[in-house]
C-alpha atoms as a PDB file:
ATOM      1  CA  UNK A   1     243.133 207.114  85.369  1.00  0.00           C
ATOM      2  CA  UNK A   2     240.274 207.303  87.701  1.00  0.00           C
ATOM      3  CA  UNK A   3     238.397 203.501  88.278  1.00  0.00           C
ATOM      4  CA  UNK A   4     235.249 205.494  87.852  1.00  0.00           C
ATOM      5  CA  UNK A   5     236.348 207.198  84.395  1.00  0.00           C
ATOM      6  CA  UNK A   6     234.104 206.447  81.520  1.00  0.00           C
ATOM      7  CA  UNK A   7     237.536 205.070  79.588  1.00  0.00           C
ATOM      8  CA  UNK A   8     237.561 202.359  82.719  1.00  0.00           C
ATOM      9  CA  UNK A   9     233.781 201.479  82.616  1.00  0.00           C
ATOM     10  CA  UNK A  10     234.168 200.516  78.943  1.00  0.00           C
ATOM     11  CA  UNK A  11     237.234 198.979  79.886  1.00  0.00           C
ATOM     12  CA  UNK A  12     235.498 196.659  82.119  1.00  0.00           C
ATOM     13  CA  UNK A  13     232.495 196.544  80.433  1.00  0.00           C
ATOM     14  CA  UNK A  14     233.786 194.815  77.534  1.00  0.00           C
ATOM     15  CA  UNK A  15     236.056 192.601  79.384  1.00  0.00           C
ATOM     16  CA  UNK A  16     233.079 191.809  80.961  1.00  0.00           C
ATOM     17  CA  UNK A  17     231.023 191.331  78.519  1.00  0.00           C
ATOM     18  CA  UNK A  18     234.186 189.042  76.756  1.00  0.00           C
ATOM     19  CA  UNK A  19     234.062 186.752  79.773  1.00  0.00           C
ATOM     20  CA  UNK A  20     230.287 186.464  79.063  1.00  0.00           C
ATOM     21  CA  UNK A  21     230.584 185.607  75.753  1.00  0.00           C
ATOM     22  CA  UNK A  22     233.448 182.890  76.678  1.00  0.00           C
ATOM     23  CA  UNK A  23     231.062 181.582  79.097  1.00  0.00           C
ATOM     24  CA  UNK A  24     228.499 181.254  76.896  1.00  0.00           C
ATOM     25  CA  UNK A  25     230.473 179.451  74.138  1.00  0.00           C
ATOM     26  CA  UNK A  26     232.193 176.781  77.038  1.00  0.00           C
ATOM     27  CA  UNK A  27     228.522 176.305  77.776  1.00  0.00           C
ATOM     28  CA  UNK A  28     226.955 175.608  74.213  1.00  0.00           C
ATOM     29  CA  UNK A  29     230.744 173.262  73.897  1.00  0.00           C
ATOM     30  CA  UNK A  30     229.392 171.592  77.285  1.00  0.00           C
ATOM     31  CA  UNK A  31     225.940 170.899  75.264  1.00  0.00           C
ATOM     32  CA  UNK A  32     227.349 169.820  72.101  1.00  0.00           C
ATOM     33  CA  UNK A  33     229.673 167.410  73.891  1.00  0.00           C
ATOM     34  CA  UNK A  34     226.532 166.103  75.763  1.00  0.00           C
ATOM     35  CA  UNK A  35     224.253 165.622  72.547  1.00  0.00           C
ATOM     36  CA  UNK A  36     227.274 163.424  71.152  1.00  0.00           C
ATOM     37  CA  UNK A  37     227.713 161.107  73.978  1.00  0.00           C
ATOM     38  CA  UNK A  38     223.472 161.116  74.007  1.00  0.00           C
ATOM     39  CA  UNK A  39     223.781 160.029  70.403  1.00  0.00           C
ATOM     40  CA  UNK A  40     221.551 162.807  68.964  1.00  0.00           C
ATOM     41  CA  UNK A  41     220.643 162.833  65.151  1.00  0.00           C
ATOM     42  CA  UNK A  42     220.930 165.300  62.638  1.00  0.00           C
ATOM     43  CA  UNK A  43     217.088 167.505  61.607  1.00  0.00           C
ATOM     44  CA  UNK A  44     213.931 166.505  63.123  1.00  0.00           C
ATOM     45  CA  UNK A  45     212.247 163.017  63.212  1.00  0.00           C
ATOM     46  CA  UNK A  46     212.276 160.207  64.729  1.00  0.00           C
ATOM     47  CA  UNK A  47     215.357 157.424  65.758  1.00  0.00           C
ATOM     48  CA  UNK A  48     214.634 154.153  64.089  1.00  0.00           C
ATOM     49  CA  UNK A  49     216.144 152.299  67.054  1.00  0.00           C
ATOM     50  CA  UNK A  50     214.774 154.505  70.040  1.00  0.00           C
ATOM     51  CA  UNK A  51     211.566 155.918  68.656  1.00  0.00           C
ATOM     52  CA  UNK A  52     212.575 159.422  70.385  1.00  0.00           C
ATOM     53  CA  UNK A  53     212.188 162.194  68.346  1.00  0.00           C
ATOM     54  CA  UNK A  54     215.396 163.427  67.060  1.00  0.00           C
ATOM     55  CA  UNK A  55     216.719 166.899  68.054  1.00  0.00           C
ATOM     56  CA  UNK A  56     217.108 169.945  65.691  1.00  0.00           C
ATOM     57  CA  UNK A  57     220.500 171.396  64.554  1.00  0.00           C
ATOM     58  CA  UNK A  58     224.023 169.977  63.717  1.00  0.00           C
ATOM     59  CA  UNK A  59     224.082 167.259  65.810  1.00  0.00           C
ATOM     60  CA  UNK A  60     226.085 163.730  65.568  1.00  0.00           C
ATOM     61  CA  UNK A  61     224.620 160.831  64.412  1.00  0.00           C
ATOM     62  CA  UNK A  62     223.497 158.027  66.329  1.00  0.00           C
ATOM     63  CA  UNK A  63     225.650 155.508  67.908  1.00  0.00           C
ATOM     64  CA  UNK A  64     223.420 152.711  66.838  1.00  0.00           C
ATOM     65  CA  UNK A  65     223.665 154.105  62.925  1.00  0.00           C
ATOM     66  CA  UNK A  66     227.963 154.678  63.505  1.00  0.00           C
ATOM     67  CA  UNK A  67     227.796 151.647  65.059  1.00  0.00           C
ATOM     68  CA  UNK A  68     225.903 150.302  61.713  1.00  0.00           C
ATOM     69  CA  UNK A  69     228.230 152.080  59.204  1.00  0.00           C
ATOM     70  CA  UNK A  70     231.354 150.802  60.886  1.00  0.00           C
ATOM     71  CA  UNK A  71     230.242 146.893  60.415  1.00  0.00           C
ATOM     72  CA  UNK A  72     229.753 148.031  57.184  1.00  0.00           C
ATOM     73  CA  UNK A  73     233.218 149.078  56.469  1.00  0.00           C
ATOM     74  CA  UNK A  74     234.034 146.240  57.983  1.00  0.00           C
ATOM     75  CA  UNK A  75     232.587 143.938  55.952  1.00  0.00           C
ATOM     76  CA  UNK A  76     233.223 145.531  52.460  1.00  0.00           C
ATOM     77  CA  UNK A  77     237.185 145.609  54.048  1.00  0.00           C
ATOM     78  CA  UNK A  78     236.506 141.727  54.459  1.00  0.00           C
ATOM     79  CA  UNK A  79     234.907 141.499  51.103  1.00  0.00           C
ATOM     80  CA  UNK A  80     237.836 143.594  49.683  1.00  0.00           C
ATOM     81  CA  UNK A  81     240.745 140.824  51.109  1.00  0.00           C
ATOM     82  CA  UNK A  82     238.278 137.876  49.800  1.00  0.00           C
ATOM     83  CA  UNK A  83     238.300 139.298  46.324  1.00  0.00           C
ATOM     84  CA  UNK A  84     242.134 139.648  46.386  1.00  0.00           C
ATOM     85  CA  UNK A  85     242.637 136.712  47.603  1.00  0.00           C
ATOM     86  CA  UNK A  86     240.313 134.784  44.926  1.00  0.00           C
ATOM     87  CA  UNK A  87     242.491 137.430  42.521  1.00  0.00           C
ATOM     88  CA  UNK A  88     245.666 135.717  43.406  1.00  0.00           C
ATOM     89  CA  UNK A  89     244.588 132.296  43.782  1.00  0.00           C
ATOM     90  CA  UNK A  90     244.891 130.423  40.485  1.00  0.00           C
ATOM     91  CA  UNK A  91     241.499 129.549  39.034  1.00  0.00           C
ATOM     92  CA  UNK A  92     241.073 125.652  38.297  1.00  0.00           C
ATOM     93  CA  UNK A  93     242.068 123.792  35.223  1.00  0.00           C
ATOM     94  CA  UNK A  94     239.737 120.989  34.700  1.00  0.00           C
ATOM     95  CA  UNK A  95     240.553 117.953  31.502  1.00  0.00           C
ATOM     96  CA  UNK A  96     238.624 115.358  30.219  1.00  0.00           C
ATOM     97  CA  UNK A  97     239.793 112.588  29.144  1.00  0.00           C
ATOM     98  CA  UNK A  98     237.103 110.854  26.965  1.00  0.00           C
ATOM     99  CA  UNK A  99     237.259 107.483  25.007  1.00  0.00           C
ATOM    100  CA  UNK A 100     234.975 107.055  22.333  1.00  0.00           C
ATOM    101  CA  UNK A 101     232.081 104.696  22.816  1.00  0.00           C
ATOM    102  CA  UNK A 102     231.927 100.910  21.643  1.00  0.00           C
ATOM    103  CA  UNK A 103     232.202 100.933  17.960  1.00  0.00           C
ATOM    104  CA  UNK A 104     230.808  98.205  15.435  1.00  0.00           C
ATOM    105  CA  UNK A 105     232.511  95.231  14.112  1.00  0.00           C
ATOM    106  CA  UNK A 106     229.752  94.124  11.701  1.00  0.00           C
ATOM    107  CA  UNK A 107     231.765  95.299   8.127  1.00  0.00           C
ATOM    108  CA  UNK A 108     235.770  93.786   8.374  1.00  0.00           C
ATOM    109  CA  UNK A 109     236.681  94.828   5.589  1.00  0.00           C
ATOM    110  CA  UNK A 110     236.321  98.632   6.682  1.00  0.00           C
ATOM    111  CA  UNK A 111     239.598 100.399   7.794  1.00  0.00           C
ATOM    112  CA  UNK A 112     239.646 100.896  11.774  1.00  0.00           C
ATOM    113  CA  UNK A 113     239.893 104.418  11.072  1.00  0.00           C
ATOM    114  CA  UNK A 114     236.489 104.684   9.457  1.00  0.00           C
ATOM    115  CA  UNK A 115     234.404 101.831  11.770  1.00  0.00           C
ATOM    116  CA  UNK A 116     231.669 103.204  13.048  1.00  0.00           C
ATOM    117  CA  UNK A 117     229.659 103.410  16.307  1.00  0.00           C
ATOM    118  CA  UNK A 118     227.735  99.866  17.407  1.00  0.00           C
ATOM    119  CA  UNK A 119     223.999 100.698  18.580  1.00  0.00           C
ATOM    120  CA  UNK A 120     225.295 100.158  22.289  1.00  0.00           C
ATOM    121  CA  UNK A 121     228.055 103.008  21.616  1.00  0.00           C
ATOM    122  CA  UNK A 122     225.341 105.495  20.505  1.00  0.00           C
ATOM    123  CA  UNK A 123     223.192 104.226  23.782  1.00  0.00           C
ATOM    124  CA  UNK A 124     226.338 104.940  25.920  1.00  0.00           C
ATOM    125  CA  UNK A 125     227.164 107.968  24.521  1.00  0.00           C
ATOM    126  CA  UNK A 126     223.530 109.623  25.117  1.00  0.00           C
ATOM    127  CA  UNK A 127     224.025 108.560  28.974  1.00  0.00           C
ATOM    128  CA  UNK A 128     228.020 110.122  29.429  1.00  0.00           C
ATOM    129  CA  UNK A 129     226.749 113.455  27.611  1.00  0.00           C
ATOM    130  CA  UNK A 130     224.107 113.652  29.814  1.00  0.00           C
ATOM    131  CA  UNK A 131     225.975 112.885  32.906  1.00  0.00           C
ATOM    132  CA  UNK A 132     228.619 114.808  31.742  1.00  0.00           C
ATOM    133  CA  UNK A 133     226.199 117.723  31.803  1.00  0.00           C
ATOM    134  CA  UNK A 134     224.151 117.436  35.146  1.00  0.00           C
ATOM    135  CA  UNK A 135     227.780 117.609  36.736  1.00  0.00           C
ATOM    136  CA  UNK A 136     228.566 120.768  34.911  1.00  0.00           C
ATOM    137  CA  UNK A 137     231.828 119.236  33.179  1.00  0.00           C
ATOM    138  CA  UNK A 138     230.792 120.896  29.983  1.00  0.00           C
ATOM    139  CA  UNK A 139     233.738 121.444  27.761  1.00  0.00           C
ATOM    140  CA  UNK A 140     234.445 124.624  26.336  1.00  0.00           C
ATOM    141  CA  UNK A 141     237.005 123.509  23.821  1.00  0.00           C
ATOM    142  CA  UNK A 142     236.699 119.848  22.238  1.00  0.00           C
ATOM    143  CA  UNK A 143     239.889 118.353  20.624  1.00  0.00           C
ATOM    144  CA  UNK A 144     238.981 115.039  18.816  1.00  0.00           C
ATOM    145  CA  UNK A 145     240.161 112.422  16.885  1.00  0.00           C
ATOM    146  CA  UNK A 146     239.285 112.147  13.491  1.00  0.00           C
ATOM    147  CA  UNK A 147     238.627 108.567  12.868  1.00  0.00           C
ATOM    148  CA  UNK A 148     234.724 107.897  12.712  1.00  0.00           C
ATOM    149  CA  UNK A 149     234.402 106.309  15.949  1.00  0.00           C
ATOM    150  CA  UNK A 150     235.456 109.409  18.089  1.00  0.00           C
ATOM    151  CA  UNK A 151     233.792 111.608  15.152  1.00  0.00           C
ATOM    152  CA  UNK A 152     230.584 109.808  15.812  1.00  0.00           C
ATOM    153  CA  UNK A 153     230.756 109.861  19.835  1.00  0.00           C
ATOM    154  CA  UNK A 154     230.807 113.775  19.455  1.00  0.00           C
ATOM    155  CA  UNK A 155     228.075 114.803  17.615  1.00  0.00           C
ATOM    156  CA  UNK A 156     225.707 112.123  19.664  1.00  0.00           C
ATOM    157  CA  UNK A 157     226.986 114.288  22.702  1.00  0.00           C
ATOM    158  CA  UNK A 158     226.192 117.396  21.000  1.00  0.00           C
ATOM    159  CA  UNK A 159     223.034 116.420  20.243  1.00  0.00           C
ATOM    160  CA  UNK A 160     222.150 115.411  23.733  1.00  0.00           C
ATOM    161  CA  UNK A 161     223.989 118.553  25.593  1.00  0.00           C
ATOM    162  CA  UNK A 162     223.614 121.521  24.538  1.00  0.00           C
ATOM    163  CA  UNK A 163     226.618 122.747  25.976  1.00  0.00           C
ATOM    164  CA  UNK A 164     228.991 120.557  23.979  1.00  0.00           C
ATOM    165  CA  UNK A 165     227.277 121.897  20.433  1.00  0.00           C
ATOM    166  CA  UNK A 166     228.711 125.742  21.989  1.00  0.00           C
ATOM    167  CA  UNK A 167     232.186 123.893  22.327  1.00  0.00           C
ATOM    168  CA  UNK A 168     234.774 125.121  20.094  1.00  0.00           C
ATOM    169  CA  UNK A 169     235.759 121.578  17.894  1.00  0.00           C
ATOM    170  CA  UNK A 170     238.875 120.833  16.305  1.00  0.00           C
ATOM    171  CA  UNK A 171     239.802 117.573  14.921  1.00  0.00           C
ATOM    172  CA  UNK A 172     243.505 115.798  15.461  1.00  0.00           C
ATOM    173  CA  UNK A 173     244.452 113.100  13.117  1.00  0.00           C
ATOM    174  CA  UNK A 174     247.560 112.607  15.467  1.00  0.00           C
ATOM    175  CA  UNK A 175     244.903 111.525  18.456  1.00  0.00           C
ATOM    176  CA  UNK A 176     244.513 108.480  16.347  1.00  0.00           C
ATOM    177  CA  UNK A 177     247.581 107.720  15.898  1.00  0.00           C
ATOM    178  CA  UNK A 178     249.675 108.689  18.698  1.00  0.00           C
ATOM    179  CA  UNK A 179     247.316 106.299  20.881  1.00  0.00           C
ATOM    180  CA  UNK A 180     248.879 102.783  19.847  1.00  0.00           C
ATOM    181  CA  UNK A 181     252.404 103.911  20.680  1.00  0.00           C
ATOM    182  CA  UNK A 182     253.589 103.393  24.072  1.00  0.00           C
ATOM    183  CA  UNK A 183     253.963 105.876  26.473  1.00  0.00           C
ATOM    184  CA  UNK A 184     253.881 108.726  24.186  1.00  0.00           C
ATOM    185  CA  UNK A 185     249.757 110.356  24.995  1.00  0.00           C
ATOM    186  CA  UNK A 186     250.235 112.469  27.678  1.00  0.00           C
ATOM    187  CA  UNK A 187     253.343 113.993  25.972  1.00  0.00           C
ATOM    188  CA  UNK A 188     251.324 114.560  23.319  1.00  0.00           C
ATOM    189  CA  UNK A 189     248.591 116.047  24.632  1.00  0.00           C
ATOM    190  CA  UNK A 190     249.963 118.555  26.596  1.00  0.00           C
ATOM    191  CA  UNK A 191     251.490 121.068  23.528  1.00  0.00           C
ATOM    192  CA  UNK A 192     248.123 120.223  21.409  1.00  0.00           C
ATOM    193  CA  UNK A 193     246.078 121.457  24.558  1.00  0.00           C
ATOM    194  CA  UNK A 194     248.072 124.735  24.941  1.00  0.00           C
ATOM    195  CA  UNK A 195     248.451 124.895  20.997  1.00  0.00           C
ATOM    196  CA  UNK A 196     244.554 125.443  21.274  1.00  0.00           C
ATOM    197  CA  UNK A 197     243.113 126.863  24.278  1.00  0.00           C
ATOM    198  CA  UNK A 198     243.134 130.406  25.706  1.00  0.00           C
ATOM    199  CA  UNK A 199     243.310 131.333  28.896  1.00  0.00           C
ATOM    200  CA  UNK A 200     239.890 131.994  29.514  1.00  0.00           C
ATOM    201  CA  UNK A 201     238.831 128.568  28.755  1.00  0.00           C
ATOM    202  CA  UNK A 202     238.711 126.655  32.000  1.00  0.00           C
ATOM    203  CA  UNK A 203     237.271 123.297  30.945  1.00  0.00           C
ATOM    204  CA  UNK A 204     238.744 121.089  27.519  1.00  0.00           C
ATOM    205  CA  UNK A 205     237.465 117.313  27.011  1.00  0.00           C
ATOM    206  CA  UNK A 206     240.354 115.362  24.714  1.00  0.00           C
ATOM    207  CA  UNK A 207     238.588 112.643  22.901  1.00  0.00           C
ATOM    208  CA  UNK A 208     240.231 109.738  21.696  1.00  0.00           C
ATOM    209  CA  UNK A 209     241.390 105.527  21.794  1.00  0.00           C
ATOM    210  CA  UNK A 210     243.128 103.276  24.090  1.00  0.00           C
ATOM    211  CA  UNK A 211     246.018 102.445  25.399  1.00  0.00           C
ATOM    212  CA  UNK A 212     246.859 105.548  24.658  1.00  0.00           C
ATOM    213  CA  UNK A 213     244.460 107.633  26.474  1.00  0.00           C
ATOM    214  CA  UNK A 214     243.938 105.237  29.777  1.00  0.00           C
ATOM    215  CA  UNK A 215     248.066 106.060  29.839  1.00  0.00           C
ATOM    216  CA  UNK A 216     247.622 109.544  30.133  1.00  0.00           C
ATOM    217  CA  UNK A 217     244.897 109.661  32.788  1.00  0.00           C
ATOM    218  CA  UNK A 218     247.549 107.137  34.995  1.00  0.00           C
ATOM    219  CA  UNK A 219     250.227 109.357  34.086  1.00  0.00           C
ATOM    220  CA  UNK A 220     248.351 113.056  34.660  1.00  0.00           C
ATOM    221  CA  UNK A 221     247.351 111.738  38.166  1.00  0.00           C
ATOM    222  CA  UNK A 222     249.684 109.327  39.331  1.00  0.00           C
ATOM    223  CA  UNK A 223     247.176 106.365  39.607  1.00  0.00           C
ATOM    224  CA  UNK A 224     245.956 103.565  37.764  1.00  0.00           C
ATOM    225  CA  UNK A 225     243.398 104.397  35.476  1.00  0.00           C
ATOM    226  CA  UNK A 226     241.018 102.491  33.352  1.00  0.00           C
ATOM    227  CA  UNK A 227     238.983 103.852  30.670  1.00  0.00           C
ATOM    228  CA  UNK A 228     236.571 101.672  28.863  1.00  0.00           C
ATOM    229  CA  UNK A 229     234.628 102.222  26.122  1.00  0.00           C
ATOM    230  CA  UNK A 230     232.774 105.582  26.628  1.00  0.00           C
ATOM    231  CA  UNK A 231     234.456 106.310  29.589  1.00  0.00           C
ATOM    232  CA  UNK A 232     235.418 109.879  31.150  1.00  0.00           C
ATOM    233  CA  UNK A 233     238.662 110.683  33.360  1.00  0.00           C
ATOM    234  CA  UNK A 234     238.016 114.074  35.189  1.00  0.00           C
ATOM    235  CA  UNK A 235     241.121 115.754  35.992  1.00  0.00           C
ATOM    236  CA  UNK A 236     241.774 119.411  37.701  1.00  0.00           C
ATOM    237  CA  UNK A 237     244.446 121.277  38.967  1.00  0.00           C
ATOM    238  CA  UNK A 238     244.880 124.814  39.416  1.00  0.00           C
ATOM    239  CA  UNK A 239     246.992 127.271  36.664  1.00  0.00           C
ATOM    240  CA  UNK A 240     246.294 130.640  35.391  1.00  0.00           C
ATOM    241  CA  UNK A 241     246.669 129.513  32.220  1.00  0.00           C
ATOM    242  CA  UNK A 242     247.253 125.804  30.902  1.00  0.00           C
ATOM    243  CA  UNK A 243     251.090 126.222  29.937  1.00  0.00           C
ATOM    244  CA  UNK A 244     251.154 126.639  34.230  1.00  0.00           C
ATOM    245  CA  UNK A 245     248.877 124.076  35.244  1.00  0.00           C
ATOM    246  CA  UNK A 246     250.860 121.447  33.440  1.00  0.00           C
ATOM    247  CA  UNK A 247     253.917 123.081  34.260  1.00  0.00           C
ATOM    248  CA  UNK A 248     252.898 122.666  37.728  1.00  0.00           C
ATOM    249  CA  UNK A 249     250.874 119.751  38.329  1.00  0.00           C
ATOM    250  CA  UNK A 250     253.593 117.756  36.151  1.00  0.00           C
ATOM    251  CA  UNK A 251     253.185 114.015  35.966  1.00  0.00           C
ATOM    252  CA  UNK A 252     251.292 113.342  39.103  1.00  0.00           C
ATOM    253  CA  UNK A 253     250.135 116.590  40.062  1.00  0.00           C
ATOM    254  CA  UNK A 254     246.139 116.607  38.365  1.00  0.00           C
ATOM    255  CA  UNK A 255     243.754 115.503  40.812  1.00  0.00           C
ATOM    256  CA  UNK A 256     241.499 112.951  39.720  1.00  0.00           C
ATOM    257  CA  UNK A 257     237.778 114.113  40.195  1.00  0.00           C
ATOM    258  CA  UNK A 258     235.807 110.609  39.173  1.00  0.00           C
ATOM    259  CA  UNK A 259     235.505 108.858  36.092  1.00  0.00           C
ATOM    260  CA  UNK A 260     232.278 108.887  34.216  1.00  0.00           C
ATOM    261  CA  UNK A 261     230.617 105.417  32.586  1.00  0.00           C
ATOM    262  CA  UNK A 262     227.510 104.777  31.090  1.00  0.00           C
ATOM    263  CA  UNK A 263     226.252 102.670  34.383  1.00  0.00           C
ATOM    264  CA  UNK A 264     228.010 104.736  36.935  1.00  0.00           C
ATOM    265  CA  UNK A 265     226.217 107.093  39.728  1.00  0.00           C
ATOM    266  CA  UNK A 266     228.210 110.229  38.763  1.00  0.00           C
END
């Protein structure tokens, strides 16, 4: 075939013209590759960290806004480990252990079930609500003792604290009684308090008498406590549910957070 044949000039023509074309297209790859590293934007405007106007076509986005969106993933993959860690960690389990306040002496001949609060109880009992409150140790679930004393502490509180009148209340006649044996509260206590709560209920006050209850505060936490009249043991340790927390924490394991008294700072 002759080199000058019209066959061969199309031949070479559209090889030709195929190089061309490949040229062009490394060229535009060339440009492309050059608007990325020069951080171009996508449409037409203007960069909110350069103040250039932006360039037309598909372009990459700016390093600065990359740069933005990948502290952003960042952070919600920080916020993502925080939250499953706060998942796994056991929320807090936090008991009150509450005497009733000073009752009256003025009628002997009244059973000591049924004696009622002295004027100084009801004064004391105003203050430990209210304290009780500013400190955010609002019960959600109230177990008390049924004799009049303890009867009559509780609805002073609740009308004081509003929080305590939301409280789901139930009454134990074996609070009163279980208190003037030795050694036998916090045993007690412990299948009552599961008997009754629900795992969604984070904060339970026990109200009751000595010896019984300063015994279970020193027992729950290891160290010598002393409730008085109208006094408040705050105890915490962590459980997903209350059966754990005093499997757990055990005798010795609560923390002791303060105890509350009508001339305290708490």
């Amino acid at each position: 075939m002759s080199p000058f044949s019209d066959q061969a000039i199309i031949f070479n023509f559209t090889s030709i013209q195929r190089k061309t074309i490949w040229q062009i297209e490394a060229q535009r790859f060339q440009i492309l590759k050059s608007e990325m590293n020069a951080s171009a934007t996508v449409g037409v405007g203007t960069c909110l960290s350069t103040s250039r106007p932006l360039s037309i076509g598909l372009t990459p986005v700016p390093i600065c806004l990359l740069r933005r969106r990948r502290r952003c993933l960042m952070i919600g993959a920080e916020a993502e480990v925080e939250l499953a860690a706060s998942e796994a960690q056991p929320a807090s389990r936090r008991l009150i252990l509450l005497r009733h306040a000073k009752s009256s002496w003025q009628h002997p001949s009244l059973r000591d079930h049924d004696r009622p609060l002295s004027k100084t109880g009801r004064i004391d009992a105003v203050t430990v609500s209210r304290k009780l409150e500013r400190m955010g140790w609002i019960p959600q679930l109230i177990l008390c003792s049924d004799a009049l004393r303890t009867r009559e502490t509780l609805n002073i509180m609740q009308e004081e604290a509003r929080g305590f009148l939301e409280a789901e209340v139930h009454f134990i006649s074996s609070y009163y009684s279980i208190a003037a044996m030795d050694g036998q509260t916090a045993e007690h206590l412990q299948p009552t308090i599961c008997q009754y709560s629900r795992d969604e209920l984070f904060t339970i006050m026990c109200m009751g008498h000595n010896r019984g209850w300063e015994e279970a505060a020193s027992m729950f936490t290891g160290a010598s406590v002393e409730l008085k009249t109208c006094n408040a043991a705050l105890l915490e340790t962590p459980g997903k549910s209350w059966e754990e927390a005093f499997a757990v924490a055990g005798y010795g394991g609560w923390k002791l957070q303060g105890i509350v008294t009508p001339s305290s700072n708490l």
